[in-house]
C-alpha atoms as a PDB file:
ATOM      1  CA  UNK A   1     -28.436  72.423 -42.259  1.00  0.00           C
ATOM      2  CA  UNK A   2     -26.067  70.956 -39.628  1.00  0.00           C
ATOM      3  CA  UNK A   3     -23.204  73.405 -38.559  1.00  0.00           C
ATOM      4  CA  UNK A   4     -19.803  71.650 -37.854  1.00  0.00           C
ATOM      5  CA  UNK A   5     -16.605  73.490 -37.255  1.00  0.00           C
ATOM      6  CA  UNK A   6     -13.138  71.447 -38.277  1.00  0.00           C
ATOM      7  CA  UNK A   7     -10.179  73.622 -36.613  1.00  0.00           C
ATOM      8  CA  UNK A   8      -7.259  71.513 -38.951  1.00  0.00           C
ATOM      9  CA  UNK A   9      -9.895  72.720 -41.936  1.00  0.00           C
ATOM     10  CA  UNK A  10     -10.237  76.136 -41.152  1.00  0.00           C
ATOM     11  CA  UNK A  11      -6.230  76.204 -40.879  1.00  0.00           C
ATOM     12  CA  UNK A  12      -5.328  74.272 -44.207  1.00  0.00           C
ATOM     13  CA  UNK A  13      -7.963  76.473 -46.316  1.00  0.00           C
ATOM     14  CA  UNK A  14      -6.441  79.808 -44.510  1.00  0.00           C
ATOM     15  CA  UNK A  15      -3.110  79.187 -45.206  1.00  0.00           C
ATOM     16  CA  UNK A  16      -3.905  78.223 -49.373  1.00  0.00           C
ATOM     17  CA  UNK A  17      -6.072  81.706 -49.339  1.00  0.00           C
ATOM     18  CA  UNK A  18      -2.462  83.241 -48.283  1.00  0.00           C
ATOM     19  CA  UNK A  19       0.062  81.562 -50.256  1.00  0.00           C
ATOM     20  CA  UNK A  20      -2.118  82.061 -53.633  1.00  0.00           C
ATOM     21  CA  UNK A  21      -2.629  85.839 -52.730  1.00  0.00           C
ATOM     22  CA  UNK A  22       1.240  86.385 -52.712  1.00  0.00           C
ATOM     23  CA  UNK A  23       0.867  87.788 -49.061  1.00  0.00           C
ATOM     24  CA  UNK A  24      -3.120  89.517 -48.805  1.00  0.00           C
ATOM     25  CA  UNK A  25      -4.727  88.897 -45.802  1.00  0.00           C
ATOM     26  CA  UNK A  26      -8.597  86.951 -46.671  1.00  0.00           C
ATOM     27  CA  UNK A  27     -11.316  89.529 -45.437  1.00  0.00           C
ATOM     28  CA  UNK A  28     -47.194  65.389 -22.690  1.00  0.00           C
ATOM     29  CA  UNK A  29     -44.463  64.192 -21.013  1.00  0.00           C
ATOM     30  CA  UNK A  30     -43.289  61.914 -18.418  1.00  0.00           C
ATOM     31  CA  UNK A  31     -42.287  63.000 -14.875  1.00  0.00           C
ATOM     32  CA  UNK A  32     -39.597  65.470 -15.368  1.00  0.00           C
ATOM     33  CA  UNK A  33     -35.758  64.613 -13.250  1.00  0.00           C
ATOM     34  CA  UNK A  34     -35.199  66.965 -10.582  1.00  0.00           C
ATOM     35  CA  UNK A  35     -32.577  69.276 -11.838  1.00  0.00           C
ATOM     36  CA  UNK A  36     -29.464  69.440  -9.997  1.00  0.00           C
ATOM     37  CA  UNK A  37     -27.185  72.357 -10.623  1.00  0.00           C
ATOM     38  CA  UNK A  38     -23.676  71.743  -9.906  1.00  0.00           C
ATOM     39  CA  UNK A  39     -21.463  74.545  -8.837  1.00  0.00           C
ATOM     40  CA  UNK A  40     -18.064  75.630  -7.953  1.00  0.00           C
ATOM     41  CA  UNK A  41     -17.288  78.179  -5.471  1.00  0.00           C
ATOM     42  CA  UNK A  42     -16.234  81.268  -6.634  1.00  0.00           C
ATOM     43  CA  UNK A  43     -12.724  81.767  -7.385  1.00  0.00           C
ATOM     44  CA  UNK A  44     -17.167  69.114 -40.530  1.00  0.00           C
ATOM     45  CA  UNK A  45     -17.727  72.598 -41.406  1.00  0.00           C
ATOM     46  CA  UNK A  46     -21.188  74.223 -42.640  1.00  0.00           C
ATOM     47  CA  UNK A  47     -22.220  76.870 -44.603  1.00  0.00           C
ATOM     48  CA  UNK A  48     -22.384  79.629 -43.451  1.00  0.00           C
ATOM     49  CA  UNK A  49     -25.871  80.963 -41.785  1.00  0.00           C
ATOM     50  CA  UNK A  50     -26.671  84.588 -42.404  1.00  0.00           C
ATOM     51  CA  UNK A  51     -26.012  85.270 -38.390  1.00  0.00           C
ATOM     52  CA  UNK A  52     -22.036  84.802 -39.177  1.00  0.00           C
ATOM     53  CA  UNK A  53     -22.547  88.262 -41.550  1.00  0.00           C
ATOM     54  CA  UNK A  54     -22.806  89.899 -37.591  1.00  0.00           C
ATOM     55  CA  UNK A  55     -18.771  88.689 -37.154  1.00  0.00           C
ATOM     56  CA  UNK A  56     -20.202  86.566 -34.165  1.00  0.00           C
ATOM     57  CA  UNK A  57     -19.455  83.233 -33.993  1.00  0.00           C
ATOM     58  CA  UNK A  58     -20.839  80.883 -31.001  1.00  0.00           C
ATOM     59  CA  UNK A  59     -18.782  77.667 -30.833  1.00  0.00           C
ATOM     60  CA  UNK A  60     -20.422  74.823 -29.633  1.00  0.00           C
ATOM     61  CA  UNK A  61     -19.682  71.254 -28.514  1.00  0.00           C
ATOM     62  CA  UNK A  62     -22.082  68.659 -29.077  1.00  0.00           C
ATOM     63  CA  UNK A  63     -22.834  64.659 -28.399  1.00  0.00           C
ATOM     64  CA  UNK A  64     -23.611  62.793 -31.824  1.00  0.00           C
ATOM     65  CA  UNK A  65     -27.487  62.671 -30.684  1.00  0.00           C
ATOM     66  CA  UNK A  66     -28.028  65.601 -30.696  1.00  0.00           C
ATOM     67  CA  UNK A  67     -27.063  66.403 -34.324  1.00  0.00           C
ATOM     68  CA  UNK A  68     -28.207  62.572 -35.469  1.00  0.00           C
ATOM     69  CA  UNK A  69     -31.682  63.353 -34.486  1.00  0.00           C
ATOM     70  CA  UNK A  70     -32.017  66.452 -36.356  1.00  0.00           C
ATOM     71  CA  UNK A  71     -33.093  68.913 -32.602  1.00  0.00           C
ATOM     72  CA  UNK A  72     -29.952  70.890 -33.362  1.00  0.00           C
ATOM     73  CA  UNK A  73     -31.493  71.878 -36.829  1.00  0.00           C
ATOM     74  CA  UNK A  74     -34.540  72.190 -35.481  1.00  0.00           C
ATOM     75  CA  UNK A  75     -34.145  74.733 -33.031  1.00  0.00           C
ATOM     76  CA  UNK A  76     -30.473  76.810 -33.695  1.00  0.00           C
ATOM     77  CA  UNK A  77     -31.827  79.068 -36.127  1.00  0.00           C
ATOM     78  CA  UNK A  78     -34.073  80.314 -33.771  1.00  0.00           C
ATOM     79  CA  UNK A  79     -31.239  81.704 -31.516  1.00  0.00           C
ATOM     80  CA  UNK A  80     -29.032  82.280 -34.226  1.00  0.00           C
ATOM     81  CA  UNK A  81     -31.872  84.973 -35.766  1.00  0.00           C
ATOM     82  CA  UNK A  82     -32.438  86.490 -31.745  1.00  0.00           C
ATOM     83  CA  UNK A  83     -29.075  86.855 -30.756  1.00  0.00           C
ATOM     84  CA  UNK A  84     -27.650  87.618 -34.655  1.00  0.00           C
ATOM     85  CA  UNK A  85     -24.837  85.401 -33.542  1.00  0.00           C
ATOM     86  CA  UNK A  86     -23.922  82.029 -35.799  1.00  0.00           C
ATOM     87  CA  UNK A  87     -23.230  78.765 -34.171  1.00  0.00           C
ATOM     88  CA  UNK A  88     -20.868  76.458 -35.006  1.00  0.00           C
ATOM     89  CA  UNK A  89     -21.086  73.113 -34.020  1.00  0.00           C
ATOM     90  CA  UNK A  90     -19.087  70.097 -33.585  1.00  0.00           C
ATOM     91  CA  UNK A  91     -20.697  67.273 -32.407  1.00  0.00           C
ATOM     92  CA  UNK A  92     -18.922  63.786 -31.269  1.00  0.00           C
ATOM     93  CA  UNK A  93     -18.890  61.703 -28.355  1.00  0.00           C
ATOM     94  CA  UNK A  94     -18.993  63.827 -25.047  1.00  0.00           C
ATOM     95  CA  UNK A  95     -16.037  62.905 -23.444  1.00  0.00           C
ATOM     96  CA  UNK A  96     -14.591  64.232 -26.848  1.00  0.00           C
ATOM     97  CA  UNK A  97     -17.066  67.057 -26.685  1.00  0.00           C
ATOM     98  CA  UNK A  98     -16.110  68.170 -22.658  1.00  0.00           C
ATOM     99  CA  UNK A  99     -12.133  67.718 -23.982  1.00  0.00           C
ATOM    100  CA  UNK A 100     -12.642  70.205 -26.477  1.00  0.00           C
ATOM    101  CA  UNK A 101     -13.979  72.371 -23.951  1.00  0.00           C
ATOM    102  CA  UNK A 102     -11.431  72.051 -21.547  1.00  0.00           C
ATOM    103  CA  UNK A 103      -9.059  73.066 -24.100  1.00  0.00           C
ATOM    104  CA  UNK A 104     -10.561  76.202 -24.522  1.00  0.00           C
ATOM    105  CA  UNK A 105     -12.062  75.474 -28.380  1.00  0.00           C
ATOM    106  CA  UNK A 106     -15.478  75.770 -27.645  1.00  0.00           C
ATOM    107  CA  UNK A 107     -17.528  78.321 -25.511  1.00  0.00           C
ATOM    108  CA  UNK A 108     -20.224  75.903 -24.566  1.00  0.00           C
ATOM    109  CA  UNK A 109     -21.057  72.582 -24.046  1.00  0.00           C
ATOM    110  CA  UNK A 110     -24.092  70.331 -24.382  1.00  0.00           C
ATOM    111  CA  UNK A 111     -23.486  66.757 -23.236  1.00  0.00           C
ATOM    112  CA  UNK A 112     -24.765  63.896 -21.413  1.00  0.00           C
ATOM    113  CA  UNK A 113     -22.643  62.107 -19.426  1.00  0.00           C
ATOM    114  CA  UNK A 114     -23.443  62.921 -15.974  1.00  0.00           C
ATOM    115  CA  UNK A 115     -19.924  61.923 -13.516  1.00  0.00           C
ATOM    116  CA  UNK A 116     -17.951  63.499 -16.720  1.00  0.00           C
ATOM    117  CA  UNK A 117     -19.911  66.504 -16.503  1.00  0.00           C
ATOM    118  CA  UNK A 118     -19.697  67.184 -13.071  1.00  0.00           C
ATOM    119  CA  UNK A 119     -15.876  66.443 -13.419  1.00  0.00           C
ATOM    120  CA  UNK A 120     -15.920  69.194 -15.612  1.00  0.00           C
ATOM    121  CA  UNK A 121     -17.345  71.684 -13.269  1.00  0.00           C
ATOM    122  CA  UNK A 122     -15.279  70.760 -10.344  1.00  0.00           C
ATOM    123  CA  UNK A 123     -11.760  70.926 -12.342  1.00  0.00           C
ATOM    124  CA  UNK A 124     -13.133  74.711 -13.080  1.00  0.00           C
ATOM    125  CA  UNK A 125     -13.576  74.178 -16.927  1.00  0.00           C
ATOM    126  CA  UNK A 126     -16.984  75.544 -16.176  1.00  0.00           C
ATOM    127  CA  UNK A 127     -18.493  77.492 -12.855  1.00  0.00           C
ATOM    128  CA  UNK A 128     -22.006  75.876 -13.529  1.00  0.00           C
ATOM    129  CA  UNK A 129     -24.432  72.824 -15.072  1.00  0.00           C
ATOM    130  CA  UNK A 130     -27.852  73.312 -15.767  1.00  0.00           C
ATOM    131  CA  UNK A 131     -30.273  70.412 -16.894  1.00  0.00           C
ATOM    132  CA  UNK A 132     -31.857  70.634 -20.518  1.00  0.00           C
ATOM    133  CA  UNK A 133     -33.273  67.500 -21.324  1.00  0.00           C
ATOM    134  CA  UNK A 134     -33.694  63.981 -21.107  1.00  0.00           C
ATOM    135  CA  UNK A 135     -34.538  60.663 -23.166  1.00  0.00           C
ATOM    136  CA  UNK A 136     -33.458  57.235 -22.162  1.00  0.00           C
ATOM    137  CA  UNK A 137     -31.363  54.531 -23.451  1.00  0.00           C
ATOM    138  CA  UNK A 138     -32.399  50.995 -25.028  1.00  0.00           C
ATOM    139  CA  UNK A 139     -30.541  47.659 -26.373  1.00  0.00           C
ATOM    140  CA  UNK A 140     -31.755  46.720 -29.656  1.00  0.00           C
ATOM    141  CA  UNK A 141     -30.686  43.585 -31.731  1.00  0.00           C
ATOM    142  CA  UNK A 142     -31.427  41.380 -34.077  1.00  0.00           C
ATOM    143  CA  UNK A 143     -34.549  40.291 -34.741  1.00  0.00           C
ATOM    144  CA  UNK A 144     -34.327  36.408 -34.401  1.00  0.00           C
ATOM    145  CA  UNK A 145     -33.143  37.670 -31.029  1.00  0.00           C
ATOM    146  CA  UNK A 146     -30.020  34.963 -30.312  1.00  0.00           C
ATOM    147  CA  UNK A 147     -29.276  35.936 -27.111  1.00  0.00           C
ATOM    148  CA  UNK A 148     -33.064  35.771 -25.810  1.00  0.00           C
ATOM    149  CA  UNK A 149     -33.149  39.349 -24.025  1.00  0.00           C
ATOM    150  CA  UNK A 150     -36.467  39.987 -25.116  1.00  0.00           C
ATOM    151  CA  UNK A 151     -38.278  39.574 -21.758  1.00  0.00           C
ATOM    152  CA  UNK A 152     -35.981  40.692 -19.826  1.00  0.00           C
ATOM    153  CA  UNK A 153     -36.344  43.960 -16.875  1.00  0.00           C
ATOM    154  CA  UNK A 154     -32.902  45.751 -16.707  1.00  0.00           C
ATOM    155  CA  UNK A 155     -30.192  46.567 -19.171  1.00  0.00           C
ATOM    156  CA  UNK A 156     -27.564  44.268 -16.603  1.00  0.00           C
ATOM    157  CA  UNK A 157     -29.219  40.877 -17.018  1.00  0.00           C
ATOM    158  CA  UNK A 158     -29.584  41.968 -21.078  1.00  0.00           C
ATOM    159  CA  UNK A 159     -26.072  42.409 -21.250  1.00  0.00           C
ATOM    160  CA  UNK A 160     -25.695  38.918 -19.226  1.00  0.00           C
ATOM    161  CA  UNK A 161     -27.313  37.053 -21.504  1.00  0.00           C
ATOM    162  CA  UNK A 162     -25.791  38.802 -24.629  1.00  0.00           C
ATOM    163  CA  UNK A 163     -22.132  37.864 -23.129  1.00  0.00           C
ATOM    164  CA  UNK A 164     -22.875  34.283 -22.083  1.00  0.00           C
ATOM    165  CA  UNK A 165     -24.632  33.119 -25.456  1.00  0.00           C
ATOM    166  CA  UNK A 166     -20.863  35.340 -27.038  1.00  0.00           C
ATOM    167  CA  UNK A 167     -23.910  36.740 -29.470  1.00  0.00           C
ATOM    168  CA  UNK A 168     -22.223  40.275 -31.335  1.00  0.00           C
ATOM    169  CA  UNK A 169     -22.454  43.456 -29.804  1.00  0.00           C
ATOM    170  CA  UNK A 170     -21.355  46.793 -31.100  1.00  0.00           C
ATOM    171  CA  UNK A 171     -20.058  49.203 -28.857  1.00  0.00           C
ATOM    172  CA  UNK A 172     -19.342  52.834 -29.698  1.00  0.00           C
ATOM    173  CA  UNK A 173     -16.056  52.589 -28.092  1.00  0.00           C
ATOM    174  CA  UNK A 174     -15.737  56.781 -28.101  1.00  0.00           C
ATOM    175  CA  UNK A 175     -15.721  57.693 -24.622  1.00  0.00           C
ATOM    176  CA  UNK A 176     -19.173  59.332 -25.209  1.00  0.00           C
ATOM    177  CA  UNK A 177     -21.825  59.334 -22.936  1.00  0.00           C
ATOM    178  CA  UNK A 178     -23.578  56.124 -24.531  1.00  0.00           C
ATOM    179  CA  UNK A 179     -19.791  54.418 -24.168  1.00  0.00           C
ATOM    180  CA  UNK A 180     -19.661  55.270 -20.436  1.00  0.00           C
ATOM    181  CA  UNK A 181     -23.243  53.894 -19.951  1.00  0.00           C
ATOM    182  CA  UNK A 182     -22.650  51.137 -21.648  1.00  0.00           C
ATOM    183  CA  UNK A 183     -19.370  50.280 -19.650  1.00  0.00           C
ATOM    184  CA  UNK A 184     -21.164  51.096 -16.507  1.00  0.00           C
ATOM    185  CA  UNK A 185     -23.710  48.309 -17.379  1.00  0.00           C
ATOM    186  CA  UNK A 186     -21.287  45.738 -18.308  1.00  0.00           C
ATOM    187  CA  UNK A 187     -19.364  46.472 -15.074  1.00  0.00           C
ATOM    188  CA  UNK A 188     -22.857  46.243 -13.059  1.00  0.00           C
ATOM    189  CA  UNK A 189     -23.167  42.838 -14.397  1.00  0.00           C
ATOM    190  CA  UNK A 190     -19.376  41.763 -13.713  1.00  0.00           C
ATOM    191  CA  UNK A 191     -18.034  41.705 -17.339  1.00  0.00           C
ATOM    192  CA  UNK A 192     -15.299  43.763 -18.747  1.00  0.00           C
ATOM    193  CA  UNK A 193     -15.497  43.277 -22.460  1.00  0.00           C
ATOM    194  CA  UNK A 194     -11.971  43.718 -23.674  1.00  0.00           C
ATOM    195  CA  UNK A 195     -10.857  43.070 -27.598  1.00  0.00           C
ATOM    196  CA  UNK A 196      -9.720  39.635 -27.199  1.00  0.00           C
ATOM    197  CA  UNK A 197     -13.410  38.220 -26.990  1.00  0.00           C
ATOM    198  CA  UNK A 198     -14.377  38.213 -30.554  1.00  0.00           C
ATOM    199  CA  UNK A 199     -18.209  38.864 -30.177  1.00  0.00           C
ATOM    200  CA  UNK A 200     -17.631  42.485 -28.680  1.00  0.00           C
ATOM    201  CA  UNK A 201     -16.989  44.743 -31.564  1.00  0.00           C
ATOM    202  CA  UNK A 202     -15.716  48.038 -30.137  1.00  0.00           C
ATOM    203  CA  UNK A 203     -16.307  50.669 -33.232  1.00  0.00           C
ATOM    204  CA  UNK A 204     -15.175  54.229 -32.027  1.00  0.00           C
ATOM    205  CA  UNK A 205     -17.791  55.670 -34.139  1.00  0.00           C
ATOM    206  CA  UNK A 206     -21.221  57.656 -33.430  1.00  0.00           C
ATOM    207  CA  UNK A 207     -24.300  56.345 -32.442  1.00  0.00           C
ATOM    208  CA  UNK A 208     -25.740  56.396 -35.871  1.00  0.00           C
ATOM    209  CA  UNK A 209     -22.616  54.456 -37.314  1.00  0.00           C
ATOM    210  CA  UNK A 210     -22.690  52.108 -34.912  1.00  0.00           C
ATOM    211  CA  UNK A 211     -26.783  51.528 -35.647  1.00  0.00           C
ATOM    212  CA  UNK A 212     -25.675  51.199 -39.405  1.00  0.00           C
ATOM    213  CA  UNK A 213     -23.195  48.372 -38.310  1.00  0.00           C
ATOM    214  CA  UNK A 214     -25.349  46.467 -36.039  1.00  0.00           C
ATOM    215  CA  UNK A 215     -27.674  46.584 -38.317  1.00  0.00           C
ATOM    216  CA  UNK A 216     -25.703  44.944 -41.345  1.00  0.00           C
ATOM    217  CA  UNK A 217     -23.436  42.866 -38.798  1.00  0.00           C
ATOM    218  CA  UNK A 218     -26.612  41.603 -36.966  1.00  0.00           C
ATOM    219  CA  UNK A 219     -25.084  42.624 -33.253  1.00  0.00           C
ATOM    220  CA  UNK A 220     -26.631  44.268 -30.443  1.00  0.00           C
ATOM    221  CA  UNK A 221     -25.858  47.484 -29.316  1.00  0.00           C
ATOM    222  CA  UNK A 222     -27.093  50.142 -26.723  1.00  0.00           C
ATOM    223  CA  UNK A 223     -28.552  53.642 -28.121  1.00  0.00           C
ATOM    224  CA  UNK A 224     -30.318  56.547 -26.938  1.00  0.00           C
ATOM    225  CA  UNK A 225     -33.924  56.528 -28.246  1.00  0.00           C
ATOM    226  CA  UNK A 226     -34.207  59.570 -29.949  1.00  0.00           C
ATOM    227  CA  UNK A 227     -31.312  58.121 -32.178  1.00  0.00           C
ATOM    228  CA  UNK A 228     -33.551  55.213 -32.851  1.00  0.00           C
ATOM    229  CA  UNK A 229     -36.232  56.650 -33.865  1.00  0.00           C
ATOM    230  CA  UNK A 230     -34.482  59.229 -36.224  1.00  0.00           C
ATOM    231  CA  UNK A 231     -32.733  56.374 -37.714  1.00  0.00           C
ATOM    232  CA  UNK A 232     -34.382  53.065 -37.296  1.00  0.00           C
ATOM    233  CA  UNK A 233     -36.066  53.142 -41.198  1.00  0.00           C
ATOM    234  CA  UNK A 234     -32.128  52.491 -42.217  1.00  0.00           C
ATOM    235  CA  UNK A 235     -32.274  49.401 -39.569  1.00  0.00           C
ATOM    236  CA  UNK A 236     -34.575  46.960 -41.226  1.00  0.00           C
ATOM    237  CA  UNK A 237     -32.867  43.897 -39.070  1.00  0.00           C
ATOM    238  CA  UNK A 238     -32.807  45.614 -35.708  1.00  0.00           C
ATOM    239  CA  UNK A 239     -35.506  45.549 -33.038  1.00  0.00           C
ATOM    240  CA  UNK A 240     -35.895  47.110 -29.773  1.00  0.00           C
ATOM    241  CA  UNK A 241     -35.237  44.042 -27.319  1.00  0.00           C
ATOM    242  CA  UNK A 242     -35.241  46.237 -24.261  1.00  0.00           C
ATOM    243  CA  UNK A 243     -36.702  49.291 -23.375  1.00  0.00           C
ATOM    244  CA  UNK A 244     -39.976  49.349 -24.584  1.00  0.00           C
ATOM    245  CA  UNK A 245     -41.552  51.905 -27.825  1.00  0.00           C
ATOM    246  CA  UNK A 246     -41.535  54.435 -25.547  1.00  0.00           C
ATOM    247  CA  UNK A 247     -40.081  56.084 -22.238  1.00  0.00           C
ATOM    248  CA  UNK A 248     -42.998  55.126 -20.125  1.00  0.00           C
ATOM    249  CA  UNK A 249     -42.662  51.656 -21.317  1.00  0.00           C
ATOM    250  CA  UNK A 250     -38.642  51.296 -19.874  1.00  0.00           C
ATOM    251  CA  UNK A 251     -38.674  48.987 -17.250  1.00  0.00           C
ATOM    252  CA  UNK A 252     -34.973  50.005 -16.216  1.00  0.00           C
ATOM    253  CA  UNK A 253     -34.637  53.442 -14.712  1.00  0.00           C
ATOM    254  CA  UNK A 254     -31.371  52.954 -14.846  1.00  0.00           C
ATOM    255  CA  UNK A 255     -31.559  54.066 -18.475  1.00  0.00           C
ATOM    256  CA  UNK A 256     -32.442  57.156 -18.192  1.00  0.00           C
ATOM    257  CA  UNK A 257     -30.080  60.154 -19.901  1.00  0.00           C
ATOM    258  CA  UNK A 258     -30.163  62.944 -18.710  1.00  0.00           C
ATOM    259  CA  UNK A 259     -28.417  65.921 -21.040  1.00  0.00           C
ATOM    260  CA  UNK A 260     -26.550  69.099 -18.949  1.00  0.00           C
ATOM    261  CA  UNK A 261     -25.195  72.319 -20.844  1.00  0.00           C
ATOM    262  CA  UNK A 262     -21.992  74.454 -19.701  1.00  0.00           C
ATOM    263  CA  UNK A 263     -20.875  78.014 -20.358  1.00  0.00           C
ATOM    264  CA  UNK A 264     -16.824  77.274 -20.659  1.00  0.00           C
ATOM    265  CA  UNK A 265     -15.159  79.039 -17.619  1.00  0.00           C
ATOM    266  CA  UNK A 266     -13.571  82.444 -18.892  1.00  0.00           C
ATOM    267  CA  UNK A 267     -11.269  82.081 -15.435  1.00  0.00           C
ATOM    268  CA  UNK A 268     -10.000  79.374 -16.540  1.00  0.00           C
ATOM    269  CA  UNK A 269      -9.949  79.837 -20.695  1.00  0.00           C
ATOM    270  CA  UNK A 270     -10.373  83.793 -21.418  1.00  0.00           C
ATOM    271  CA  UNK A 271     -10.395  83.091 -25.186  1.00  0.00           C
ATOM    272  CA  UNK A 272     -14.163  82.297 -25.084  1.00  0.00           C
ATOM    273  CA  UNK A 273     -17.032  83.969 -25.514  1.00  0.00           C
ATOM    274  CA  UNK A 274     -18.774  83.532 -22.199  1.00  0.00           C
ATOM    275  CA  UNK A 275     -21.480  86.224 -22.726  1.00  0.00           C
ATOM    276  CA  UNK A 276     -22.554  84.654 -25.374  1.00  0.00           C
ATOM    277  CA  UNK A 277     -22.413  80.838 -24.262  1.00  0.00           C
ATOM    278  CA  UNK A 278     -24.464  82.255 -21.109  1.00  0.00           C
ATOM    279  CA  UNK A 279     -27.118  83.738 -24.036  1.00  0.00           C
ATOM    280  CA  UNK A 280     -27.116  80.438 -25.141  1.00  0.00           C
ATOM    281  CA  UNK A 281     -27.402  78.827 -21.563  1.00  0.00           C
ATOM    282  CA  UNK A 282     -30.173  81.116 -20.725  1.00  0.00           C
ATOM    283  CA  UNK A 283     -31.951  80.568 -23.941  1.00  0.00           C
ATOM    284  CA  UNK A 284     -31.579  76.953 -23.732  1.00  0.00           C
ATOM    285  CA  UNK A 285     -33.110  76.426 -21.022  1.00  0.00           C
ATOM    286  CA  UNK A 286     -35.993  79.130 -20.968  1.00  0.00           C
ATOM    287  CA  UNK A 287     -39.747  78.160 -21.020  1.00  0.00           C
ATOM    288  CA  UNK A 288     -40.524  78.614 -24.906  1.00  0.00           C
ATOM    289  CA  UNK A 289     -37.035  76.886 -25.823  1.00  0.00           C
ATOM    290  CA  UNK A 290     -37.936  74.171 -23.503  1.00  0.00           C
ATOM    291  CA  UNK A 291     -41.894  73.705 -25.305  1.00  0.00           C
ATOM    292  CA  UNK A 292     -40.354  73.332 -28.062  1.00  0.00           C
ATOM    293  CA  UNK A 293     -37.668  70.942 -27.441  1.00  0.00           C
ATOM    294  CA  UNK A 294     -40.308  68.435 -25.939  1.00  0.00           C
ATOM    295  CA  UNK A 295     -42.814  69.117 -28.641  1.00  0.00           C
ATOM    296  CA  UNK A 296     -39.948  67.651 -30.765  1.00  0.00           C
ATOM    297  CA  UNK A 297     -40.424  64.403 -32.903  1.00  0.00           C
ATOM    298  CA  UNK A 298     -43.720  64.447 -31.658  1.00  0.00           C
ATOM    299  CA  UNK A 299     -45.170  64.977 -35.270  1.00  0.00           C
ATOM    300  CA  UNK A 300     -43.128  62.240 -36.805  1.00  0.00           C
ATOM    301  CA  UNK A 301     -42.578  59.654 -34.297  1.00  0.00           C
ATOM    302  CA  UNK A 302     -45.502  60.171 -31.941  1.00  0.00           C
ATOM    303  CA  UNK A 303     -43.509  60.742 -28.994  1.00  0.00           C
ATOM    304  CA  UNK A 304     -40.889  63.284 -28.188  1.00  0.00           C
ATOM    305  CA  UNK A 305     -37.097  62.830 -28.308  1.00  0.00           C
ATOM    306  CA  UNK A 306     -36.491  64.791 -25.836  1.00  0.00           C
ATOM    307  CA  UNK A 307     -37.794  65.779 -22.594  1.00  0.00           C
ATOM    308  CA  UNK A 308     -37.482  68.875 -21.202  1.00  0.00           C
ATOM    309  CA  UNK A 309     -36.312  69.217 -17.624  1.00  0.00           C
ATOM    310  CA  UNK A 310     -34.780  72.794 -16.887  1.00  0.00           C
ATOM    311  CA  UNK A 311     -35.547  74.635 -13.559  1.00  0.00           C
ATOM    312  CA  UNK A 312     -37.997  76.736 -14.381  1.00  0.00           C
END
């Protein structure tokens, strides 16, 4: 089951426990990325897992894929059982997610947003980023296909065609990592959607929200694949117009999503639990953690989710 902390939640429920006690205190994959470290010099609740019995508690903050596609159920019980420590998750868009760590509310982060990331290292919210994983992006839409993109070779000349026939497009509009690609590909192609143009349909929800809309509404949108695939038997009138049915299939490298995961800087935020976030950091990216992360999906879907692509 899916493990999401809710701070406000945790608060409200505390404080009832204390009035009403009158005063008692509640007891084969494709060609990896190179990895590229960056450093800095020196200087919804869930029940609870049997782990939390230990008193340690790992907070974690997530993208929406990551918890959409079912990997974080898949493989946190594994280090919640070795390192008798439970994990509580919250997963939302990453610029969200990297907030929340530079707050000091969560001890590590797992995100994919690559310029926000390394923003997050260099303003000393963490010392270090280490690679994890990647999939890739792709647009899907409608099937009858208004906008003609089917054919097309890169995600720019997509999102061309999808602004110049005004056909609907849903955008995630949460400053998460899909929301900054997306942006990024609009601004390659010389458009900056804004609200006044009626066919662009900024949602600030998650990627498997948005899916749900665009699939109803009939728009386009732009989602990671492992989404997709965990999703796409809800999304009987979408179709993958770019991108291919698998990785190796993408014509746009530009596409590509890489995911990074940070230990929270205790220089910086000494609330956190930074042995353990590095326990998770280490484990994360290990050898057997990493074999199974790629061997995700592979049962269901017949392709992974995920690739793997620590430093060994």
């Amino acid at each position: 089951m899916m493990r999401y902390f809710s701070f406000a939640l945790i608060l409200f429920v505390g404080l009832t426990v204390l009035l009403g006690c009158a005063g008692t205190i509640p007891t084969a994959f494709p060609p990896t990325i190179a990895p590229q470290p960056t450093a800095i010099s020196q200087a919804t609740t869930a029940p609870q897992s049997t782990a939390s019995a230990s008193g340690c508690t790992l907070r974690l903050a997530t993208t929406t894929s990551t918890a959409d596609t079912g990997l974080l159920d898949a493989i946190l019980p594994d280090f919640e059982k070795k390192f008798n420590c439970h994990v509580d998750v919250v997963a939302v868009g990453t610029g969200q997610a990297l907030e929340i760590g530079s707050k000091g509310d969560a001890d590590v982060v797992l995100v994919h947003a690559r310029s926000q990331e390394d923003a997050f290292v260099k303003n000393g919210d963490a010392k270090e980023r280490f690679d994890v994983m990647y999939n890739d992006f792709i647009v899907v839409g409608p099937k009858e296909d208004r906008a003609k993109v089917i054919g097309t070779k890169t995600a720019k000349d997509a999102f061309k065609l999808i602004a110049d026939s005004q056909s609907p497009f849903a955008s995630r509009g949460d400053k998460s990592g899909t929301n900054t690609k997306e942006l990024s590909i609009w601004a390659s192609a010389g458009i900056t959607p804004t609200k006044a143009m009626k066919w662009y349909n900024s949602l600030g929800q998650g990627m498997g929200e948005t899916l749900l809309f665009a699939n109803e509404s009939k728009n386009y949108t732009l989602t990671d694949r492992g989404t997709w695939l965990a999703t796409k038997d809800k999304l009987p009138n979408l179709i993958i117009v770019l991108g291919g049915d698998t990785i190796l299939q993408n014509p746009d490298k530009v596409l590509y999503n890489p995911y990074g995961v940070m230990a929270v800087n205790p220089d910086k935020h000494p609330g956190v639990n930074y042995a353990m976030a590095m326990n998770f950091v280490n484990w994360i990216i290990s050898p057997e953690e990493q074999k199974i992360i790629g061997a995700y999906g592979v049962d269901k879907f017949g392709q992974s989710l995920f690739y793997p692509n620590a430093s060994p």
